[in-house]
Protein backbone atom coordinates (compact mmCIF):
# COMPACT_ATOMS: atom_id res chain seq x y z
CA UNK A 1 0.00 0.00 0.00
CA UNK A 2 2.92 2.30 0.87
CA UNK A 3 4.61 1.69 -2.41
CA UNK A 4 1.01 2.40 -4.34
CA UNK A 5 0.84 6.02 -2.45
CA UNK A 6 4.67 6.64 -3.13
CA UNK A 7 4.24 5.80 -6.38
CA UNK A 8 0.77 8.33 -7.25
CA UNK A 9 2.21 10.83 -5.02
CA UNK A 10 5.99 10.75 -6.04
CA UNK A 11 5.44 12.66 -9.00
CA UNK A 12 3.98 15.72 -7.00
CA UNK A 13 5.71 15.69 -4.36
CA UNK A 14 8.87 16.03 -6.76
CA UNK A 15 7.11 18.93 -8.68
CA UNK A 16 6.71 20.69 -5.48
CA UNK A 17 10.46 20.40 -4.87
CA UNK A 18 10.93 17.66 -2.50
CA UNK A 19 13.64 15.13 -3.18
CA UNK A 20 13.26 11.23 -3.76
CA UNK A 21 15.16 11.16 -0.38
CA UNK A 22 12.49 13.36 1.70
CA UNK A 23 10.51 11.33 -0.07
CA UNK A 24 11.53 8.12 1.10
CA UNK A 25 12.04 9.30 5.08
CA UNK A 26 9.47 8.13 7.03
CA UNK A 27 9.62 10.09 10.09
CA UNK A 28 9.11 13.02 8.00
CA UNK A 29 5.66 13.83 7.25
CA UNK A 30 4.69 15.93 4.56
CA UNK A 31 1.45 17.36 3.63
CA UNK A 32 1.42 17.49 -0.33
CA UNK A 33 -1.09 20.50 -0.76
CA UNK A 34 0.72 22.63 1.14
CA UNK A 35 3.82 22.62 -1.22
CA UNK A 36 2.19 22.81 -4.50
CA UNK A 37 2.78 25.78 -6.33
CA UNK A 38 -0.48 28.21 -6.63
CA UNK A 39 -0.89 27.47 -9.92
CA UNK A 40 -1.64 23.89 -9.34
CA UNK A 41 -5.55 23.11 -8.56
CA UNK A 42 -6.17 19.90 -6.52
CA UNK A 43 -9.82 19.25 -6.26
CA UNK A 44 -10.73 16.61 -3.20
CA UNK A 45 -13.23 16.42 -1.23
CA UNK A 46 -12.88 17.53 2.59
CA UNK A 47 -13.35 14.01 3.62
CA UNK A 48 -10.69 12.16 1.60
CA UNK A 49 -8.61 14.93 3.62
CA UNK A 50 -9.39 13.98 6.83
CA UNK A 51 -8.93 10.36 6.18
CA UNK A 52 -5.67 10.60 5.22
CA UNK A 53 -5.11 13.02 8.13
CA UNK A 54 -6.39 10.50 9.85
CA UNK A 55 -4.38 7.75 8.40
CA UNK A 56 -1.14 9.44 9.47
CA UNK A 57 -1.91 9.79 12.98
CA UNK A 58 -2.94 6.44 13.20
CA UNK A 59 0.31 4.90 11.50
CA UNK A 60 2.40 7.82 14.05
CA UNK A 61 0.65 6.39 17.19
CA UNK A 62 0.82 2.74 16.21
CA UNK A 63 4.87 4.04 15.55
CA UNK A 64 4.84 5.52 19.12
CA UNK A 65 3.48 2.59 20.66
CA UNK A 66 5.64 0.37 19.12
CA UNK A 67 2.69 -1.54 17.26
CA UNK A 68 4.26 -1.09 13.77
CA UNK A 69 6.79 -3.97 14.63
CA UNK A 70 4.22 -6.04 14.67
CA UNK A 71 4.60 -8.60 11.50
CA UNK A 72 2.31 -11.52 10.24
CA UNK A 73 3.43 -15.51 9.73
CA UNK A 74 1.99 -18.60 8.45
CA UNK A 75 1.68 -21.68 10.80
CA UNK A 76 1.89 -24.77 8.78
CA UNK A 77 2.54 -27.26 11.90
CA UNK A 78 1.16 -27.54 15.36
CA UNK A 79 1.27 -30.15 17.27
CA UNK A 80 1.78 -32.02 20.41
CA UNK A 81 1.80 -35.84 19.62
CA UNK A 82 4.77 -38.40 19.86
CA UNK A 83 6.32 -37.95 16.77
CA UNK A 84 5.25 -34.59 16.77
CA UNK A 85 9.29 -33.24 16.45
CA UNK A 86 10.22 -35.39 13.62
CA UNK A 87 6.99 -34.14 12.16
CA UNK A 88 7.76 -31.12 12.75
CA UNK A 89 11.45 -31.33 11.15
CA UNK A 90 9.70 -32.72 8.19
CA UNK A 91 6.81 -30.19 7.63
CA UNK A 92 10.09 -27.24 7.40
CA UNK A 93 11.70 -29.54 4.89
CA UNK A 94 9.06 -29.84 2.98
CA UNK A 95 8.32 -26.37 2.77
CA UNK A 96 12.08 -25.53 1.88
CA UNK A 97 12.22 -27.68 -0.53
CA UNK A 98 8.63 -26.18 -1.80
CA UNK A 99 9.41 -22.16 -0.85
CA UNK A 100 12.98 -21.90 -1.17
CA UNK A 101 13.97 -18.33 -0.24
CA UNK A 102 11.17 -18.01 2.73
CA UNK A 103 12.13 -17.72 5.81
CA UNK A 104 11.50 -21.39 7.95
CA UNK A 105 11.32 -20.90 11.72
CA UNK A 106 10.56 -23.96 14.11
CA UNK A 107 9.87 -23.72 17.81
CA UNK A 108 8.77 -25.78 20.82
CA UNK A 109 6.60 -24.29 23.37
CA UNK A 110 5.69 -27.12 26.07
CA UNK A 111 3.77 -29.24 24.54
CA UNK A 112 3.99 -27.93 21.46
CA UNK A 113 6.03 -28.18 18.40
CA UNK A 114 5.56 -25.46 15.72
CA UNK A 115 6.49 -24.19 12.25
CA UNK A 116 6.73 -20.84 11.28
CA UNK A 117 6.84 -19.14 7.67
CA UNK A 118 7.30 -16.19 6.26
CA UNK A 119 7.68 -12.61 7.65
CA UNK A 120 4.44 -10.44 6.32
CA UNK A 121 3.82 -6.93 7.03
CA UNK A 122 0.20 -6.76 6.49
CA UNK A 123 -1.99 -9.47 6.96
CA UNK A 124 -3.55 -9.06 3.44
CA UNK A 125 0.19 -10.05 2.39
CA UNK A 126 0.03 -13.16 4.55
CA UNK A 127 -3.71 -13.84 3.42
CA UNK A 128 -2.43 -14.14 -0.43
CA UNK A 129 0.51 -16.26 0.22
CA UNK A 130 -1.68 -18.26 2.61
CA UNK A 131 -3.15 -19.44 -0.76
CA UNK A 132 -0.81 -20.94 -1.79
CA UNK A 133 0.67 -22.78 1.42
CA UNK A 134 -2.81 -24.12 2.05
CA UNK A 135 -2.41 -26.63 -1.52
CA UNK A 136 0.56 -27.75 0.47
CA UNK A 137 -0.51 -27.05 4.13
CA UNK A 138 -4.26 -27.36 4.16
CA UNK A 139 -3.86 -26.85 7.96
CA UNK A 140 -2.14 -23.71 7.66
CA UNK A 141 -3.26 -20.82 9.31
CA UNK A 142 -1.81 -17.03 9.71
CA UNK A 143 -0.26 -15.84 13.46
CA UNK A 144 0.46 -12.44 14.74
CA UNK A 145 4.66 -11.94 15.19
């Protein structure tokens, strides 16, 4: 989503003499209308301003708060049987061999062995790649990080 606004609002924000770094620093926040030149008419409606108003206060408090750490996986194993760690062991090969280049993580929290994948900023990321894993991993479901 970040790249989609960056990339519709990179063009103006150039015009109005910002640089692709200011740009690209996200502690700084800009607000485009105020550095257009006078001869540049922006109609919007008052409320598509205050939602992105809106927008960036949320995104600075979830900053503040420390909430914009917070990341998105896919579980593809759980479980607490016998052979549970072997299973486990197997379900991450399997996926490496399937996913090569996505990150694998396995854990064990009493009684339970698990297995990890992916890293996904949004959960709309995780949903679409959650797709896929579930041909695989029918069991697969998406965890907070």
């Amino acid at each position: 989503m970040k790249k989609f606004f960056l990339t519709l609002l990179l063009p103006l924000l150039l015009g109005a003499g910002l640089s692709a770094q200011e740009v690209r620093d996200s502690s700084a926040v800009y607000d485009v209308f105020e550095n257009l030149s006078e001869s540049f008419t922006v109609k919007q409606s008052p409320e598509i301003r205050s939602a992105m108003a809106a927008h960036v206060d949320r995104n600075a408090r979830k900053s503040a708060s420390g909430l914009s750490e917070q990341t998105f996986r896919i579980r593809i194993f759980f479980d607490s049987g016998q052979s549970a760690r072997a299973a486990s062991e197997a379900a991450a090969a399997r996926f490496r061999s399937l996913h090569p280049g996505v990150s694998v993580t396995r854990s064990f929290t009493e009684p339970f062995f698990k297995v990890t994948v992916g890293n996904y900023a949004t959960k709309a990321d995780a949903a679409n790649a959650l797709k896929s894993i579930q041909q695989e991993f029918p069991t697969a479901f998406i965890v907070r990080n």
